[in-house]
N, C-alpha and C. Protein backbone atom coordinates (compact mmCIF):
# COMPACT_ATOMS: atom_id res chain seq x y z
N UNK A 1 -6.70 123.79 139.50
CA UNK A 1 -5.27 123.87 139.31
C UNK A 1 -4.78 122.59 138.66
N UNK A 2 -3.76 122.86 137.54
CA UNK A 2 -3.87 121.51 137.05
C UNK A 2 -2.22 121.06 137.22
N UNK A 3 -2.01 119.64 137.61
CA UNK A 3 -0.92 119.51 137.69
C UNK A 3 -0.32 119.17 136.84
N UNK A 4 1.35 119.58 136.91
CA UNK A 4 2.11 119.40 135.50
C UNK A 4 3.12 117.74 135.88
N UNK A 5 2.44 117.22 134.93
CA UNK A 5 3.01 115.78 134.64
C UNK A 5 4.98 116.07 134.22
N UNK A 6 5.22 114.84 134.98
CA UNK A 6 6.84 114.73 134.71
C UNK A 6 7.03 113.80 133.62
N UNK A 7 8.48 114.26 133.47
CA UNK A 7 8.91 114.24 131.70
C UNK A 7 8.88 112.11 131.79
N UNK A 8 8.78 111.73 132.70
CA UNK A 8 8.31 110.30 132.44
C UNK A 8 7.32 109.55 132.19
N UNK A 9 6.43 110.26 132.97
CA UNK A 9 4.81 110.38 132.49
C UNK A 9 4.27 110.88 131.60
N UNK A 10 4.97 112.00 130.54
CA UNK A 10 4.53 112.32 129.61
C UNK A 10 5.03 111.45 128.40
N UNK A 11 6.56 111.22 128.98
CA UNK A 11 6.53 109.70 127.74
C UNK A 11 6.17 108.57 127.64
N UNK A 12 5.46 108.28 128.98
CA UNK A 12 4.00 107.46 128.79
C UNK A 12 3.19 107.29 127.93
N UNK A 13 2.69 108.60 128.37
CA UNK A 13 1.37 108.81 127.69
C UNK A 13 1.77 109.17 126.23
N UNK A 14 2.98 109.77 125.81
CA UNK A 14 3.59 109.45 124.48
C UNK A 14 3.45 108.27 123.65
N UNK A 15 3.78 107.61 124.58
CA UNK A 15 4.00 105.94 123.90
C UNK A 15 2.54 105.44 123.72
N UNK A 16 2.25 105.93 124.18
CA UNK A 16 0.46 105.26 124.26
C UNK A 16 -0.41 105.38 122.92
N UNK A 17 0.46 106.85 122.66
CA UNK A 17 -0.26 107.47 121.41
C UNK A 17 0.46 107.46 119.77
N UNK A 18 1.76 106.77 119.89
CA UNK A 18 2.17 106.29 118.65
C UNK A 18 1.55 105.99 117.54
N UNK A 19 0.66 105.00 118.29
CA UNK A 19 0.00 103.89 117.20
C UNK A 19 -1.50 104.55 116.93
N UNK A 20 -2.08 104.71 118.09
CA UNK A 20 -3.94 105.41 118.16
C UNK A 20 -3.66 106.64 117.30
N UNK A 21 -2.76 107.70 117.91
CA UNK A 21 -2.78 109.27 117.16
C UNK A 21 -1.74 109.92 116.98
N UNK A 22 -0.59 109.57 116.17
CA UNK A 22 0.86 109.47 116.09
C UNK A 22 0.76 110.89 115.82
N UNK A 23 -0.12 111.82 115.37
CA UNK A 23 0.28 113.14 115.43
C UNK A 23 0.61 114.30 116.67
N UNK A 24 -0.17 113.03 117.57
CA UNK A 24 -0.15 113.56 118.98
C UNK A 24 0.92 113.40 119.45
N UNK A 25 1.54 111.72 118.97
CA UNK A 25 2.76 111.44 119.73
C UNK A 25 3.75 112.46 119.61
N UNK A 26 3.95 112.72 118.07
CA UNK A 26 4.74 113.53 117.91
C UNK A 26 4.76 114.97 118.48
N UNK A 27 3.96 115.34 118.29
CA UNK A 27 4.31 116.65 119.36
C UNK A 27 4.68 116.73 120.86
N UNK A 28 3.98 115.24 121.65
CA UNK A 28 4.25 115.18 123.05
C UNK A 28 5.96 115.17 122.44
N UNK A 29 6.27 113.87 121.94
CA UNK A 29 7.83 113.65 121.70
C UNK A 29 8.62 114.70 121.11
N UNK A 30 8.30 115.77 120.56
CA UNK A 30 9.21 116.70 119.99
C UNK A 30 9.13 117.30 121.59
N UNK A 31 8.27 118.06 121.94
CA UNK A 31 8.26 118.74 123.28
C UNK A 31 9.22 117.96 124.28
N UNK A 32 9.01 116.60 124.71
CA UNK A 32 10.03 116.04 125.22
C UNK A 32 11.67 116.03 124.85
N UNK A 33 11.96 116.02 123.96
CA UNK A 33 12.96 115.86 123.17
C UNK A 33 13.69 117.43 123.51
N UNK A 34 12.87 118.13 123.41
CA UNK A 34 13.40 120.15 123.73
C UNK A 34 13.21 119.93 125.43
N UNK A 35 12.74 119.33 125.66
CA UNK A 35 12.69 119.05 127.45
C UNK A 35 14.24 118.31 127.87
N UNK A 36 14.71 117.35 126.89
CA UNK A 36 15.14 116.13 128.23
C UNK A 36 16.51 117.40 127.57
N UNK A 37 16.65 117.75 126.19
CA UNK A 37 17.81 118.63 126.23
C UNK A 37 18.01 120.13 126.78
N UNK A 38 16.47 120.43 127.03
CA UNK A 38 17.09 121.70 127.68
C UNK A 38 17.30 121.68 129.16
N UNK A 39 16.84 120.46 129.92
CA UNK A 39 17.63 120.21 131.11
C UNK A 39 18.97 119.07 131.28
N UNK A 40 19.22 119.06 129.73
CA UNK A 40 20.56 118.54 129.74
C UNK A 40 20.87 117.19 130.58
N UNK A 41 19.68 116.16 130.59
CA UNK A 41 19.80 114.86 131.16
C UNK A 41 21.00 114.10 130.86
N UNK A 42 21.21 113.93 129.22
CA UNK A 42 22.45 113.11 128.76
C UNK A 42 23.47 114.09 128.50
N UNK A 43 24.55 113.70 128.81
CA UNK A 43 25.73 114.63 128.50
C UNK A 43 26.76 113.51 127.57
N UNK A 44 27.12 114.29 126.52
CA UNK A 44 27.77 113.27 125.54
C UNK A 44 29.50 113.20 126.58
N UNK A 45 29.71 113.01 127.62
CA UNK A 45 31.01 113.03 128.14
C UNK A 45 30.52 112.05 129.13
N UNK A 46 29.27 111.33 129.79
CA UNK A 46 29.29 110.37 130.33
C UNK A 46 29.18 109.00 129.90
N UNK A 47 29.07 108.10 130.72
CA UNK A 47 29.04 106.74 130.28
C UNK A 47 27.34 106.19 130.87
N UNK A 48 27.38 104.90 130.17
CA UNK A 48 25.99 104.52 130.69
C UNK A 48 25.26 104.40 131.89
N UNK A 49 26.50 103.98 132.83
CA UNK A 49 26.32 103.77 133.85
C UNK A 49 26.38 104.96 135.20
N UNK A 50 26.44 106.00 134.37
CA UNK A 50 26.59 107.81 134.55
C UNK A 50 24.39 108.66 134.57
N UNK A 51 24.19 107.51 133.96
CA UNK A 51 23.21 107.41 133.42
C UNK A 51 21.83 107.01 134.65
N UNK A 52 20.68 108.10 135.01
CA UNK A 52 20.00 107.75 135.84
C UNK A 52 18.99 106.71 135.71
N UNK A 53 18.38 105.52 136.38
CA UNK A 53 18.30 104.39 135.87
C UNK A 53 16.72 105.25 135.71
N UNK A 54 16.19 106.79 136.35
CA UNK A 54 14.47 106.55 135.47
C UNK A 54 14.95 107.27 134.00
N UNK A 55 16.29 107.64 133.95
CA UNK A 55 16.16 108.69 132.56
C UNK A 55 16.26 106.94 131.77
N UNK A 56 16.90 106.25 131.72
CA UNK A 56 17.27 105.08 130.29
C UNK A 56 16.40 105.10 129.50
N UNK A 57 14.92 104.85 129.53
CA UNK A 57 13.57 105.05 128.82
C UNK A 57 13.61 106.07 127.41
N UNK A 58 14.44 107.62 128.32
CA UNK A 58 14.67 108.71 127.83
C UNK A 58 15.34 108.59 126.38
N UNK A 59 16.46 108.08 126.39
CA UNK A 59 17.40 107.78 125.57
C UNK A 59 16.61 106.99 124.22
N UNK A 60 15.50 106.57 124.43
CA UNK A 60 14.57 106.25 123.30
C UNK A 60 13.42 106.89 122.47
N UNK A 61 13.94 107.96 122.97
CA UNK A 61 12.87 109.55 122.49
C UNK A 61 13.00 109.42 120.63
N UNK A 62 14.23 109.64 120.34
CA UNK A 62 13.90 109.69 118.71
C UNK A 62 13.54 108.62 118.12
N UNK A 63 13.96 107.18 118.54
CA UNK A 63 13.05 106.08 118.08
C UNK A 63 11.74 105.90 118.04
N UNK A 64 10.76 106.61 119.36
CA UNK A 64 9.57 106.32 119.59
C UNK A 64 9.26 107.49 118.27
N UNK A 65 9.95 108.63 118.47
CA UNK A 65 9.61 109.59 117.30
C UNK A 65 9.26 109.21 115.85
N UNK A 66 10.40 108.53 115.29
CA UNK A 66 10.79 108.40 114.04
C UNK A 66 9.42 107.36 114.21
N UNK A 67 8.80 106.20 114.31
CA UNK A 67 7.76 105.42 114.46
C UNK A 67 7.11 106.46 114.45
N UNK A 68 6.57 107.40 115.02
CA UNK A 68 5.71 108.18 115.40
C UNK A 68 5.14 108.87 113.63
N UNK A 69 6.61 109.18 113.27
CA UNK A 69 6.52 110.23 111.79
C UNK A 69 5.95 109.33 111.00
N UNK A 70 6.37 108.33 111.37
CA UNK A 70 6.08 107.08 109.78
C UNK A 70 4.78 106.52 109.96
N UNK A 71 4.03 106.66 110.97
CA UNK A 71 2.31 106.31 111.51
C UNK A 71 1.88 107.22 111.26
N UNK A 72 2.42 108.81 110.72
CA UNK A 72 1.31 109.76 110.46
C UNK A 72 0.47 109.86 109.13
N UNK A 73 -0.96 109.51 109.32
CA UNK A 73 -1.43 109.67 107.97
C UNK A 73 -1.05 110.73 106.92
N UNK A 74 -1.25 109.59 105.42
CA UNK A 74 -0.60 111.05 104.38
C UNK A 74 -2.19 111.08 103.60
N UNK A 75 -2.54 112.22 103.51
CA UNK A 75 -3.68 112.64 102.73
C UNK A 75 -3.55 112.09 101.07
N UNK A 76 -4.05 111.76 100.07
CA UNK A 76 -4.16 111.78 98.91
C UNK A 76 -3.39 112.99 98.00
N UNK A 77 -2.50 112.64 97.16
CA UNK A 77 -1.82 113.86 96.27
C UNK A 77 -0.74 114.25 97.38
N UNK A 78 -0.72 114.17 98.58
CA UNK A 78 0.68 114.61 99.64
C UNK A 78 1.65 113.97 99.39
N UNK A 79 2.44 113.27 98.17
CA UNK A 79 3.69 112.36 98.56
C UNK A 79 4.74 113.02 98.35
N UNK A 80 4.94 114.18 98.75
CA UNK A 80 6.27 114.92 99.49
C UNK A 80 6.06 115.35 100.89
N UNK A 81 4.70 115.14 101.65
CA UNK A 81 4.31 115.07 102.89
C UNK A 81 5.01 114.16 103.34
N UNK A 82 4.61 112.64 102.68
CA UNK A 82 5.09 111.53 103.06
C UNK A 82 6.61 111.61 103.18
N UNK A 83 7.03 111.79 102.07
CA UNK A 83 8.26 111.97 101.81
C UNK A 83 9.23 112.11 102.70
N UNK A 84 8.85 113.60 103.81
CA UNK A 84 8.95 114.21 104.57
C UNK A 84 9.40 113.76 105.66
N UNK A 85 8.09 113.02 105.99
CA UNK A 85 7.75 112.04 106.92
C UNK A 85 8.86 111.42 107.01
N UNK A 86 9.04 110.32 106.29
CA UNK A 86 9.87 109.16 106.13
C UNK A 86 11.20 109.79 106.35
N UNK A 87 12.09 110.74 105.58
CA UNK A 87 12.84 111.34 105.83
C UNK A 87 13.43 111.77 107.33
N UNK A 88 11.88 112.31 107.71
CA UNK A 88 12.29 112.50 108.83
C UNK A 88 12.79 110.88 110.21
N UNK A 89 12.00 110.26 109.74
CA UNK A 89 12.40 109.29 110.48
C UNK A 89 13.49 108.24 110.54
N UNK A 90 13.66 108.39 109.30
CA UNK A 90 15.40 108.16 109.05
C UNK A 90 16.39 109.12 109.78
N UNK A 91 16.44 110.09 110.13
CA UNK A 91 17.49 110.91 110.39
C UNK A 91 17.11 110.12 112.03
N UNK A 92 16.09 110.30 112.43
CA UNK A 92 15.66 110.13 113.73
C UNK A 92 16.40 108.40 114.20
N UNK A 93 15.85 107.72 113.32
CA UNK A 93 16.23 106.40 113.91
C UNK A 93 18.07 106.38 113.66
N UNK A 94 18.48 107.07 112.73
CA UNK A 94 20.08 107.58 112.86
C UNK A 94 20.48 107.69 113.85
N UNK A 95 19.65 108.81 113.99
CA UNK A 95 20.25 109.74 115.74
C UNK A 95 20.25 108.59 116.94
N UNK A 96 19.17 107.55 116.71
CA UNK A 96 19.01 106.76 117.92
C UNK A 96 20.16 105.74 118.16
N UNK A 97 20.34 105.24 116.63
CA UNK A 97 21.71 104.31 116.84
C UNK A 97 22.39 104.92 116.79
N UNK A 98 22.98 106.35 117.24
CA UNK A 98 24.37 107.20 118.06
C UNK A 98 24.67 107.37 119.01
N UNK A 99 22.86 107.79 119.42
CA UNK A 99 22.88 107.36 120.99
C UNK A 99 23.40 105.83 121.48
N UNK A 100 23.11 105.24 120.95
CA UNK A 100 22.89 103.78 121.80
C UNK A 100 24.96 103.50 121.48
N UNK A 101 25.44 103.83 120.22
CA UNK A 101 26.27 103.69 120.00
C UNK A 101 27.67 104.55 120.89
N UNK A 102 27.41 105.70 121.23
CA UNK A 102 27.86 106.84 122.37
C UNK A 102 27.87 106.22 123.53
N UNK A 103 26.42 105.43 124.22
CA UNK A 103 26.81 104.63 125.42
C UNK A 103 27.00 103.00 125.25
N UNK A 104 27.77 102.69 123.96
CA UNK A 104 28.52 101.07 123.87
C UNK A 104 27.36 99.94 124.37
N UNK A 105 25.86 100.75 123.85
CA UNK A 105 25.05 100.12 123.83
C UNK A 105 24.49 98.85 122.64
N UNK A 106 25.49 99.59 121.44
CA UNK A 106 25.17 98.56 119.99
C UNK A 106 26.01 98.23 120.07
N UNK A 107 25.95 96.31 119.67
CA UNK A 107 26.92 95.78 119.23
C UNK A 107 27.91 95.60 118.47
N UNK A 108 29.38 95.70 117.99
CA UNK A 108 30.17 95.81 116.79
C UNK A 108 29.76 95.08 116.53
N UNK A 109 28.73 94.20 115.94
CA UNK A 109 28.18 94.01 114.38
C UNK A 109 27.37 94.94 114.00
N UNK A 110 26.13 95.59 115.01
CA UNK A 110 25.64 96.41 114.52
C UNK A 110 26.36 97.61 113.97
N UNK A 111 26.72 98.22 115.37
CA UNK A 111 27.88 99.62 114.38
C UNK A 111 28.32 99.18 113.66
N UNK A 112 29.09 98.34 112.97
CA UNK A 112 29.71 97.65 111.49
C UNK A 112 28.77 98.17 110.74
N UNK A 113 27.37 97.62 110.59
CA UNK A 113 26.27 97.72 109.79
C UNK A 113 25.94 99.04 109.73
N UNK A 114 25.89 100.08 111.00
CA UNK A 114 25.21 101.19 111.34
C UNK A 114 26.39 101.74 110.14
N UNK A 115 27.34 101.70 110.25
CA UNK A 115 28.59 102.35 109.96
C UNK A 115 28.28 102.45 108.27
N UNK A 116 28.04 100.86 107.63
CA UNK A 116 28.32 100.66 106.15
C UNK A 116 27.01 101.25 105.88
N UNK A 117 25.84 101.39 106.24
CA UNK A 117 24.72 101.96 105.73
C UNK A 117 24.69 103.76 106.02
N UNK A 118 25.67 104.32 106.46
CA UNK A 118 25.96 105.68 107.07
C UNK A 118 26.61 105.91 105.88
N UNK A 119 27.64 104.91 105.51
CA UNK A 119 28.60 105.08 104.44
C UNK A 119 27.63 105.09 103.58
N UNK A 120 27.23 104.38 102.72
CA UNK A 120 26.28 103.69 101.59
C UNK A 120 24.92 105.64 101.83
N UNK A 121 24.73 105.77 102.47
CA UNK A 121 23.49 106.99 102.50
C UNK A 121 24.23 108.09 101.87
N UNK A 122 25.69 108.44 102.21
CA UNK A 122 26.42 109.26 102.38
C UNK A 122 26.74 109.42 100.45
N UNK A 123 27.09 108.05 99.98
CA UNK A 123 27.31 107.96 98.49
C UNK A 123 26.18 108.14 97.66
N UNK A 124 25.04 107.33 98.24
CA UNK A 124 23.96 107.50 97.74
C UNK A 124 23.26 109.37 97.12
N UNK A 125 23.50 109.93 98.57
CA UNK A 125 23.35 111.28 98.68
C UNK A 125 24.22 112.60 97.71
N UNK A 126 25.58 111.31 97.31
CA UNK A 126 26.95 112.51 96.94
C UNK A 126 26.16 111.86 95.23
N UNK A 127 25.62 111.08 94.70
CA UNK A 127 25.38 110.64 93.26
C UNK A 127 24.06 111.54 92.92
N UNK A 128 22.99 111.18 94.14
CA UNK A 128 22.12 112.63 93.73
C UNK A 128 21.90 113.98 93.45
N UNK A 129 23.65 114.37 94.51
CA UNK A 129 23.52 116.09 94.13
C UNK A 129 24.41 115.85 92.60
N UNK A 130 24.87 115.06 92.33
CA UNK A 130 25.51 114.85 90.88
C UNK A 130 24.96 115.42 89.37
C-alpha cells in the first residue's frame, strides 16, 4: 500500500528536482499548482497574515516552475521548443510577482519596476501584432 505524500512533501521533493531533472520538476509543480488551487489554499480576498504559516512555501509554486521551464533541455533544431519554454517562464515568474504583490509582499520599488516592465511587455507586444 503506498502512501500518498502531502502537498508539502511533494514540493520538496519538487525542489529537489529543478536543477537534477527539471522535467520532473515540472510536472510534480504543475500537479501541485492544480492541487494547492483546487483546494483553494490562497484566496485572493485574504491578507498574508490570513495565510497558513506551512502553506507560505506554497505561494512560490510558479517561481520554482518558471526555473523549472528554463532548466529544461532543448534538443538541437527545437528553438520554438525553447522559445516556449522561456515564454513560459516569463508569464510564470509574472504570476509570482502578483502573488507576492496581492500579499504587500514586494516592495514599492519593486512593483514600480514590476509595474514599468508590465508596461514596457505590454508595448513591446502591441508593436509586434503591428
Amino acid at each position: 500500500m503506498t502512501e500518498k505524500k502531502s502537498i508539502s512533501d511533494r514540493f520538496q521533493q519538487a525542489l529537489r528536482l529543478v536543477e537534477s531533472s527539471p522535467s520532473e520538476a515540472v510536472e510534480t509543480l504543475t500537479a501541485l499548482q492544480q492541487d494547492v488551487a483546487t483546494l483553494a489554499l490562497f484566496s485572493p480576498n485574504e491578507d498574508l497574515e490570513d495565510v497558513s504559516t506551512k502553506s507560505l512555501p506554497l505561494l512560490a509554486i510558479e517561481f520554482h516552475l518558471a526555473v523549472a521551464f528554463l532548466g529544461l533541455p532543448t534538443p538541437p533544431g527545437k528553438a520554438q521548443e525553447r522559445k516556449h519554454n522561456v515564454t513560459n517562464s516569463m508569464d510564470l515568474f509574472s504570476n509570482f510577482l502578483q502573488i507576492l504583490e496581492r500579499y504587500n509582499i514586494l516592495g514599492k520599488d519593486h512593483q514600480k519596476e514590476f509595474h514599468e516592465l508590465l508596461e514596457s511587455s505590454n508595448t513591446d507586444e502591441t508593436e509586434e501584432d503591428a
